[in-house]
PDB file of N, CA and C in Angstrom:
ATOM      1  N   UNK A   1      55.532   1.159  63.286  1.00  0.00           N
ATOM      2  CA  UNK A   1      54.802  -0.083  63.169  1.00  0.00           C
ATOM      3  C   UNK A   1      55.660  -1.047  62.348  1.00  0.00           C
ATOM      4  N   UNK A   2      55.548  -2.019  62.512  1.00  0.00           N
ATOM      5  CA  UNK A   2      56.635  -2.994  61.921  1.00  0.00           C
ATOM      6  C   UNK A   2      55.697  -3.667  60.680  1.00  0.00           C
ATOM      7  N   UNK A   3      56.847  -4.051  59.782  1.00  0.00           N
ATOM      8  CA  UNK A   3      56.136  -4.689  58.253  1.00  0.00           C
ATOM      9  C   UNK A   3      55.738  -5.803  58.346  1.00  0.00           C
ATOM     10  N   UNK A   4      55.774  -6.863  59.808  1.00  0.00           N
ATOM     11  CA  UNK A   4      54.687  -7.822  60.027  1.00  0.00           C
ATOM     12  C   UNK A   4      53.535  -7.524  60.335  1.00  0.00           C
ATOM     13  N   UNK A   5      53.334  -6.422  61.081  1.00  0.00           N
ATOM     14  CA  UNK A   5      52.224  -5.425  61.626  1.00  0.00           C
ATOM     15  C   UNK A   5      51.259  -5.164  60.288  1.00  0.00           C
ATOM     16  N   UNK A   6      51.945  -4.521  59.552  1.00  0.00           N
ATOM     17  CA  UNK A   6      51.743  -3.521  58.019  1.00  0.00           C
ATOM     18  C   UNK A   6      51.303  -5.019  57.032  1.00  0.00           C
ATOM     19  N   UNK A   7      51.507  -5.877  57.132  1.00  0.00           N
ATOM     20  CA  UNK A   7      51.568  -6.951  55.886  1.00  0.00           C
ATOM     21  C   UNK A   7      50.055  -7.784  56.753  1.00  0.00           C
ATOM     22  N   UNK A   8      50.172  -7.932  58.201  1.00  0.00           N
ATOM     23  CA  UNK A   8      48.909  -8.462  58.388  1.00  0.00           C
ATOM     24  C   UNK A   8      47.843  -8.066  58.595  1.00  0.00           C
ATOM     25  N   UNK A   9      47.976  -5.902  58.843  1.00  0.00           N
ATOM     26  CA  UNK A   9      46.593  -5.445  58.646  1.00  0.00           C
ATOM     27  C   UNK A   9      46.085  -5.330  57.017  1.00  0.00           C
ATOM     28  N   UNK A  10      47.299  -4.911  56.185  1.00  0.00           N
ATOM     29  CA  UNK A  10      46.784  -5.096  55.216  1.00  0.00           C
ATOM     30  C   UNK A  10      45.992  -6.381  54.610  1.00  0.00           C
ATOM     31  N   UNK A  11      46.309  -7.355  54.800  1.00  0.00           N
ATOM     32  CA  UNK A  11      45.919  -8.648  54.866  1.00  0.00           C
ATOM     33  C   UNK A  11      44.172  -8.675  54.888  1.00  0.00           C
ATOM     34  N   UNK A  12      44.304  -8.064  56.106  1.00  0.00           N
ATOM     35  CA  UNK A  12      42.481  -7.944  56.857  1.00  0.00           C
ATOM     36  C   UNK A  12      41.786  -7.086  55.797  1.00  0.00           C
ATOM     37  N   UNK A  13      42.288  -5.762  56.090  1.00  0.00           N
ATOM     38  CA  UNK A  13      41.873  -4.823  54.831  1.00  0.00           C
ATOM     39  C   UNK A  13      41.285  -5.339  53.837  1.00  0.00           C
ATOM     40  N   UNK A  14      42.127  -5.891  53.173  1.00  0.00           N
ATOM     41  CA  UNK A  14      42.231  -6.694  51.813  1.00  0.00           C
ATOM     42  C   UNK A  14      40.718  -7.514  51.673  1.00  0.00           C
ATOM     43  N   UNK A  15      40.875  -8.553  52.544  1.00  0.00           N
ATOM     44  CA  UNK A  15      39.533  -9.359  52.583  1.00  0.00           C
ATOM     45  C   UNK A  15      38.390  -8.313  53.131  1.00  0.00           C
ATOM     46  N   UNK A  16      38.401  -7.815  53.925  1.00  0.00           N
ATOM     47  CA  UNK A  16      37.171  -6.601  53.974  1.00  0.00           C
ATOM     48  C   UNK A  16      36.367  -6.105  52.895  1.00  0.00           C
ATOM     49  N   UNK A  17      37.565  -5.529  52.016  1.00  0.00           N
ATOM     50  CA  UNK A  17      37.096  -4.597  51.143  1.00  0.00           C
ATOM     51  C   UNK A  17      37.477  -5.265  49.840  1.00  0.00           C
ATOM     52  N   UNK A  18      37.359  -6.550  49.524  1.00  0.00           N
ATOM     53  CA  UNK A  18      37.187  -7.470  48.261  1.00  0.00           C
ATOM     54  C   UNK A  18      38.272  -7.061  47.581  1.00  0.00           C
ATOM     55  N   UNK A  19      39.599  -6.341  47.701  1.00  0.00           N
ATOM     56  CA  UNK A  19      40.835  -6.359  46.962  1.00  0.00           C
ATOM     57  C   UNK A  19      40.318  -4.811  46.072  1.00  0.00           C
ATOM     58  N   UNK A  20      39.618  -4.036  47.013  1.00  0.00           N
ATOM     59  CA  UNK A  20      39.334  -2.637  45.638  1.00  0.00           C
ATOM     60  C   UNK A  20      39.507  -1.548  46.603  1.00  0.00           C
ATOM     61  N   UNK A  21      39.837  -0.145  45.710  1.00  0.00           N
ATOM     62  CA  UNK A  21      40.534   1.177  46.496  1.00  0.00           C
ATOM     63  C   UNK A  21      39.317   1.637  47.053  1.00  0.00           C
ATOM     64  N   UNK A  22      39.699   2.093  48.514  1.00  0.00           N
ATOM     65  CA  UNK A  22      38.675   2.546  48.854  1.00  0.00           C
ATOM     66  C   UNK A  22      37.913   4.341  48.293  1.00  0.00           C
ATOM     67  N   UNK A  23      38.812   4.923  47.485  1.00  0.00           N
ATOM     68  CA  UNK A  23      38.240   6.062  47.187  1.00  0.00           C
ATOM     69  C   UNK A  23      37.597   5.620  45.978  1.00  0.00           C
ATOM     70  N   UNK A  24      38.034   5.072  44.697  1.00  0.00           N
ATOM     71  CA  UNK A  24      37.061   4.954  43.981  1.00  0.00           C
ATOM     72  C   UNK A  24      36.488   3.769  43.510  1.00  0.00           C
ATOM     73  N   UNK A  25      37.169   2.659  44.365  1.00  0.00           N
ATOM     74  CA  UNK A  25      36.110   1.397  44.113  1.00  0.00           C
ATOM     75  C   UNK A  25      36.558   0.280  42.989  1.00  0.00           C
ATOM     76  N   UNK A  26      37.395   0.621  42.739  1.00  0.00           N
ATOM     77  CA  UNK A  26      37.795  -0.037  41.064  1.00  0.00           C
ATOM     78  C   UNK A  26      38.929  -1.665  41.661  1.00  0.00           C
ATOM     79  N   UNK A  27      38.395  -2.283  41.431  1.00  0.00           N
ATOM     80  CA  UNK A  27      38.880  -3.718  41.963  1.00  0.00           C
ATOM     81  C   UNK A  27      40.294  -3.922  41.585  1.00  0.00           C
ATOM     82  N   UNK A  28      41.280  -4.379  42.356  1.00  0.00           N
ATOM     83  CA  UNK A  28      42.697  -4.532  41.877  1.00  0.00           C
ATOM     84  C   UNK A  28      42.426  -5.394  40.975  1.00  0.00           C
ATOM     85  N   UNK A  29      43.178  -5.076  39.988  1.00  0.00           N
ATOM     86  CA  UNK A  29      44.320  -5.931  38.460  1.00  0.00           C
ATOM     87  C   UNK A  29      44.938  -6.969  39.102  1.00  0.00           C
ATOM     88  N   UNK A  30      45.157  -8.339  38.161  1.00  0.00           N
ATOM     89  CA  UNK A  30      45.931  -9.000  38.424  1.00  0.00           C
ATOM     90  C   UNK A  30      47.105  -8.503  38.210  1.00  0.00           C
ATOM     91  N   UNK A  31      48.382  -8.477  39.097  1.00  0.00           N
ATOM     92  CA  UNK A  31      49.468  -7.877  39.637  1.00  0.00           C
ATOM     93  C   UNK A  31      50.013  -6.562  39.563  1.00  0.00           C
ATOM     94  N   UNK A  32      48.728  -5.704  40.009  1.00  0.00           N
ATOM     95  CA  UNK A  32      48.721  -4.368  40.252  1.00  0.00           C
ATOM     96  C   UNK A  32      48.780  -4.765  42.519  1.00  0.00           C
ATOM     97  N   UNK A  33      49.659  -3.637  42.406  1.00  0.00           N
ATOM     98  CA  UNK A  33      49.855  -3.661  44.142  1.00  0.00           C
ATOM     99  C   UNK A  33      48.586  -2.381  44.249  1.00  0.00           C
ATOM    100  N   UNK A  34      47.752  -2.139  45.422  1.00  0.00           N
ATOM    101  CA  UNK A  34      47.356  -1.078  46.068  1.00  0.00           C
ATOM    102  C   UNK A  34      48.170  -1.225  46.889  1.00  0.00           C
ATOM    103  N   UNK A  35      48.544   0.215  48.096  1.00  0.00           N
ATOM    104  CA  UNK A  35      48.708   0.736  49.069  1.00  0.00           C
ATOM    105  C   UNK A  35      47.687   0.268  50.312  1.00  0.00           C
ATOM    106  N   UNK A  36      48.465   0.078  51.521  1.00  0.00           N
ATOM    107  CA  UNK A  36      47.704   0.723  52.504  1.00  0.00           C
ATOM    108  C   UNK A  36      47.597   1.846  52.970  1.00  0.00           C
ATOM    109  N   UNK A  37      46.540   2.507  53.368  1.00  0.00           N
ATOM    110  CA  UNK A  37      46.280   3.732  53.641  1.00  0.00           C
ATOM    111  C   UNK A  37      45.983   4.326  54.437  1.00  0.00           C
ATOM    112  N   UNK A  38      46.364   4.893  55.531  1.00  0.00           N
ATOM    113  CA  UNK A  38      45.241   5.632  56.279  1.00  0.00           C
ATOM    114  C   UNK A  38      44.418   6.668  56.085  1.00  0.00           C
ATOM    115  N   UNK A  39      43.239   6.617  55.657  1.00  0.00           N
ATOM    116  CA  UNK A  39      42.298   7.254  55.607  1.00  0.00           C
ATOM    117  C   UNK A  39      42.472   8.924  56.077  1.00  0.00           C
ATOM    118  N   UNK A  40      42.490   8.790  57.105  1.00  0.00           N
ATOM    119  CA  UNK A  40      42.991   9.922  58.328  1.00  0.00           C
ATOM    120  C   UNK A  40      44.548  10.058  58.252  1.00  0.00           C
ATOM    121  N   UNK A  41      45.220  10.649  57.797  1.00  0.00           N
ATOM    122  CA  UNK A  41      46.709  10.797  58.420  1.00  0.00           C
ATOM    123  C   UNK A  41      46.766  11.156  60.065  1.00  0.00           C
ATOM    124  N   UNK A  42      47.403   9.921  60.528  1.00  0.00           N
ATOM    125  CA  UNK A  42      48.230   9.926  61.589  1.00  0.00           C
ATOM    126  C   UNK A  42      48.515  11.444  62.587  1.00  0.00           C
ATOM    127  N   UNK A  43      48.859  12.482  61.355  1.00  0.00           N
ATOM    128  CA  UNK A  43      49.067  13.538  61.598  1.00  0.00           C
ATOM    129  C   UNK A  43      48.124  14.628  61.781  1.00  0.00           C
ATOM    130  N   UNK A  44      47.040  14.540  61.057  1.00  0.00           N
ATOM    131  CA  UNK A  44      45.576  14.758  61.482  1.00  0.00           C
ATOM    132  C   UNK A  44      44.879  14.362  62.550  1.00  0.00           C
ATOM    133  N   UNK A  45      45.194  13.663  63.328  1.00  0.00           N
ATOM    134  CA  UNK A  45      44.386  12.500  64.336  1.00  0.00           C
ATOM    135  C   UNK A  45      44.427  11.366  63.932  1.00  0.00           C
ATOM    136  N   UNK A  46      44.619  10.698  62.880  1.00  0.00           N
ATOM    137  CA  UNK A  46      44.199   9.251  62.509  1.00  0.00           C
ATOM    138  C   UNK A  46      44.624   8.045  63.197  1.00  0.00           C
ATOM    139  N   UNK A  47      43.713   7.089  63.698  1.00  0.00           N
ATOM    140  CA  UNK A  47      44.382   6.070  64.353  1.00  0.00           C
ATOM    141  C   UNK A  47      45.658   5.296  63.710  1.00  0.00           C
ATOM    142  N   UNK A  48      46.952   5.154  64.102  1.00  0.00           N
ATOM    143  CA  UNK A  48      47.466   4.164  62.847  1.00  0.00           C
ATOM    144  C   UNK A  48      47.001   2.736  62.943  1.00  0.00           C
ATOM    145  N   UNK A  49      46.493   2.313  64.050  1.00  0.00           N
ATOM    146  CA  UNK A  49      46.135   0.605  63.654  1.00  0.00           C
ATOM    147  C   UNK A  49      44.447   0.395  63.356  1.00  0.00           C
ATOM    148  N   UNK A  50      43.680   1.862  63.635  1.00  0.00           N
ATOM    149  CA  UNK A  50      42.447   1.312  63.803  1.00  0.00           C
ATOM    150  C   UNK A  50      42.133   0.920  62.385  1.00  0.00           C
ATOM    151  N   UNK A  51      41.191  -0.085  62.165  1.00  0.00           N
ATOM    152  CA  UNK A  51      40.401  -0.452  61.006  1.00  0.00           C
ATOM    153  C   UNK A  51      39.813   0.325  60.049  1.00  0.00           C
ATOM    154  N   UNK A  52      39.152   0.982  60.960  1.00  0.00           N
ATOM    155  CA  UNK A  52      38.443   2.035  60.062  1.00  0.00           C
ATOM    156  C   UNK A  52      38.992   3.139  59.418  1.00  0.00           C
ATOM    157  N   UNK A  53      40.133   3.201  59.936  1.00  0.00           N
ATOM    158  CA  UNK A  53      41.100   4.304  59.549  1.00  0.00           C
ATOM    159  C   UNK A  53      41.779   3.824  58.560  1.00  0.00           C
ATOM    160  N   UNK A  54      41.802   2.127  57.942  1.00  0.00           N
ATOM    161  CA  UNK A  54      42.855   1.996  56.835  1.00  0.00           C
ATOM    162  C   UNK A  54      42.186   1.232  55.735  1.00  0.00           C
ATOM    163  N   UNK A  55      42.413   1.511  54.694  1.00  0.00           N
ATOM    164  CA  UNK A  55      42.260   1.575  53.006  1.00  0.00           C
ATOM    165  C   UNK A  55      42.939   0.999  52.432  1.00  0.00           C
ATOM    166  N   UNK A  56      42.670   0.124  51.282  1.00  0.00           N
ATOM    167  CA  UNK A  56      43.665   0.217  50.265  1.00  0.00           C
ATOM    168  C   UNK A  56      43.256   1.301  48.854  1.00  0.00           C
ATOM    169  N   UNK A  57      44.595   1.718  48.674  1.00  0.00           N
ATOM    170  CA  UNK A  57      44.279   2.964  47.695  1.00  0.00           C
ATOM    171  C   UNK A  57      45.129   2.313  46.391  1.00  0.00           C
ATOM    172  N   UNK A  58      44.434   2.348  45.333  1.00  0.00           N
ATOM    173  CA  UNK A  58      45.214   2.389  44.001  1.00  0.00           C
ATOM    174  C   UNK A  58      46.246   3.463  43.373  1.00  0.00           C
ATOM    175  N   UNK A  59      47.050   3.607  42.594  1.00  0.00           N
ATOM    176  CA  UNK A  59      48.260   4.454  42.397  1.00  0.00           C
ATOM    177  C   UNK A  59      47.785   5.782  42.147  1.00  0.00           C
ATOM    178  N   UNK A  60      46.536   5.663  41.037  1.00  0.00           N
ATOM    179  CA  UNK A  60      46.008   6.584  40.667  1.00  0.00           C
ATOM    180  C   UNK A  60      45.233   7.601  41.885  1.00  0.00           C
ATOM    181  N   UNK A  61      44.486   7.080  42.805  1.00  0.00           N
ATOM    182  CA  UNK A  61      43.964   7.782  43.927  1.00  0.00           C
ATOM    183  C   UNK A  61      44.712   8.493  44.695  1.00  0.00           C
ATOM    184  N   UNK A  62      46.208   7.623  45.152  1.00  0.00           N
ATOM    185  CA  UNK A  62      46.919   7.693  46.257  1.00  0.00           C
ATOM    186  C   UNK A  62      47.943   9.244  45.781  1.00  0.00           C
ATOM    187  N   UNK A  63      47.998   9.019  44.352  1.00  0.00           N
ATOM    188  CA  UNK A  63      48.536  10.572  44.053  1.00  0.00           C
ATOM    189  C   UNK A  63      47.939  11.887  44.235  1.00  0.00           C
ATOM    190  N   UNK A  64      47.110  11.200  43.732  1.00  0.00           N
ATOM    191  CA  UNK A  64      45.803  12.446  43.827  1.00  0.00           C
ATOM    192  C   UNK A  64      45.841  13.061  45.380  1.00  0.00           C
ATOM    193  N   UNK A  65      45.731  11.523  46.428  1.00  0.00           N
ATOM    194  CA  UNK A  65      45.199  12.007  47.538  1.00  0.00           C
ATOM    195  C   UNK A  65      46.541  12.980  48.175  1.00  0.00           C
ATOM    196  N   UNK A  66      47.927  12.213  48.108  1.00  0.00           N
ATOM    197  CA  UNK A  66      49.020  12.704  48.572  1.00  0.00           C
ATOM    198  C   UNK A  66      49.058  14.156  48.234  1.00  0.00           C
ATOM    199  N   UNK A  67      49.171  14.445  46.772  1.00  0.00           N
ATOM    200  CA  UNK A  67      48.774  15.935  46.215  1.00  0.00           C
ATOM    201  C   UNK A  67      48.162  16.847  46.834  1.00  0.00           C
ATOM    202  N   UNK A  68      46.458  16.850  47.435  1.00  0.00           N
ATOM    203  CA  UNK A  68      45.650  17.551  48.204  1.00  0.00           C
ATOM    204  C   UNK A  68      46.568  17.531  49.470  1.00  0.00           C
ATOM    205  N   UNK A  69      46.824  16.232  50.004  1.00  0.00           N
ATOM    206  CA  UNK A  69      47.129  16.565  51.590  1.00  0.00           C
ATOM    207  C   UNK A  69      48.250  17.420  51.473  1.00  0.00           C
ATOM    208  N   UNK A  70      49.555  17.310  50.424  1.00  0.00           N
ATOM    209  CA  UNK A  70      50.513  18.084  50.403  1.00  0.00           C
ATOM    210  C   UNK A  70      50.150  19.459  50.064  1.00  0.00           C
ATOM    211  N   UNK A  71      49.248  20.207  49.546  1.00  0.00           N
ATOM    212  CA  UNK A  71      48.653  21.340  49.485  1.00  0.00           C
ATOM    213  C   UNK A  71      48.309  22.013  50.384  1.00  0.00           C
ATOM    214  N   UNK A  72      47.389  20.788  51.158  1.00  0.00           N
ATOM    215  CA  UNK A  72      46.947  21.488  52.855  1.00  0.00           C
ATOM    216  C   UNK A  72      47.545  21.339  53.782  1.00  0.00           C
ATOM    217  N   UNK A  73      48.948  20.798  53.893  1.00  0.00           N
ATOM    218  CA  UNK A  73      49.610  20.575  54.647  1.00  0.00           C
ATOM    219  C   UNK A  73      50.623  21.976  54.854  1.00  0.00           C
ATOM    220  N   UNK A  74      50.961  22.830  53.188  1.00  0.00           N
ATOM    221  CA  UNK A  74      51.594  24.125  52.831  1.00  0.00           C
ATOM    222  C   UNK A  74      50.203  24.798  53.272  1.00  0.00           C
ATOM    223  N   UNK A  75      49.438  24.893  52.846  1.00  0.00           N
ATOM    224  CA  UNK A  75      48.196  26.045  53.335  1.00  0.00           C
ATOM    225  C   UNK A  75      48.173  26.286  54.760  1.00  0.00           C
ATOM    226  N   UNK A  76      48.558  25.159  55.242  1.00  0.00           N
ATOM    227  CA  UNK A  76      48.394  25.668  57.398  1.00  0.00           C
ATOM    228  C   UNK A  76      49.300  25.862  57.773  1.00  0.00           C
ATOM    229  N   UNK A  77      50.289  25.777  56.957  1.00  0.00           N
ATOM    230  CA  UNK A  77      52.228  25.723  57.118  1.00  0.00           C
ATOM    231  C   UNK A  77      52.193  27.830  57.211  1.00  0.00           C
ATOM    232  N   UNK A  78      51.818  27.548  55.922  1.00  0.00           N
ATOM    233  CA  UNK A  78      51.786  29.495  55.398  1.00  0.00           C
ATOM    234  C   UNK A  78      50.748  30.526  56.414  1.00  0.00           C
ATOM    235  N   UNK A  79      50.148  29.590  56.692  1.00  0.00           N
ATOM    236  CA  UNK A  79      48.340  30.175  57.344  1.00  0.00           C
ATOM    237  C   UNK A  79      49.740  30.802  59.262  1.00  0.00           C
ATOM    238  N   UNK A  80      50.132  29.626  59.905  1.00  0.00           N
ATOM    239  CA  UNK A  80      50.757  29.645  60.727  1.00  0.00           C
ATOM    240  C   UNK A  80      51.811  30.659  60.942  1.00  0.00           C
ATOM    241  N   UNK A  81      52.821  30.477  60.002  1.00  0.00           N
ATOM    242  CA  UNK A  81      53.431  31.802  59.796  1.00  0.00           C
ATOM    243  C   UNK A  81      53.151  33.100  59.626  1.00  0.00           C
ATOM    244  N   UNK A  82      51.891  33.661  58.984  1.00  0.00           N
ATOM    245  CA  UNK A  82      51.569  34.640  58.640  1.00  0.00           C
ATOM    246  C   UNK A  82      50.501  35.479  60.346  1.00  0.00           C
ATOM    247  N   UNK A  83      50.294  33.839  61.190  1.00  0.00           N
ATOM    248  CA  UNK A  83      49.691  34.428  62.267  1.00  0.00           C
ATOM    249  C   UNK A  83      50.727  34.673  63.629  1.00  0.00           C
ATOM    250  N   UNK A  84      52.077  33.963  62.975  1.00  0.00           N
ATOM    251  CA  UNK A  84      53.039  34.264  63.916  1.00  0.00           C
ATOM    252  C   UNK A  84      53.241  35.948  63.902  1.00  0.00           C
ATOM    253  N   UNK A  85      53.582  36.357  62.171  1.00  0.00           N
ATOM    254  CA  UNK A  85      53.860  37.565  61.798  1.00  0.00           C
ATOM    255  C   UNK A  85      52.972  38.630  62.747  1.00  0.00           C
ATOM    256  N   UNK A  86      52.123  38.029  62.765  1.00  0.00           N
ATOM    257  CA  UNK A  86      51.061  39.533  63.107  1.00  0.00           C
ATOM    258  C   UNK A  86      49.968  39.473  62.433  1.00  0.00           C
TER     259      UNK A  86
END
């Protein structure tokens, strides 16, 4: 997706959801950046352009969230291998 793409959904986002993260709600700081997000990773199913599928996430969330998905991303990684094994 291209960063005119990325700069004008965020854009929409933005006015949607009054400039605050969608996991916990806390309104952007003056010159604090959120993220856009997809809700759904891409890699899960997630639409990448649909609406509903994108967020803005604050720094604090977006670690958090990256963290879990990188956890469950090794949990089905290991889960897979172990059903290749036998």
């Amino acid at each position: 997706m291209s960063s005119g793409t990325m700069r004008s959904l965020k854009k929409r986002v933005t006015a949607r959801d009054n400039d605050s993260c969608y996991v916990c709600g806390r309104e952007r700081d003056e010159g604090e950046i959120y993220d856009l997000e997809h809700k759904r990773p891409i890699s899960q199913g997630g639409a990448a352009r649909d609406m509903e599928n994108l967020g803005l996430i604050c720094a604090d969330c977006h670690a958090i969230k990256s963290k879990a998905e990188a956890a469950e991303a090794n949990r089905i990684k290991i889960e897979r291998r172990r059903q290749a094994e036998g």
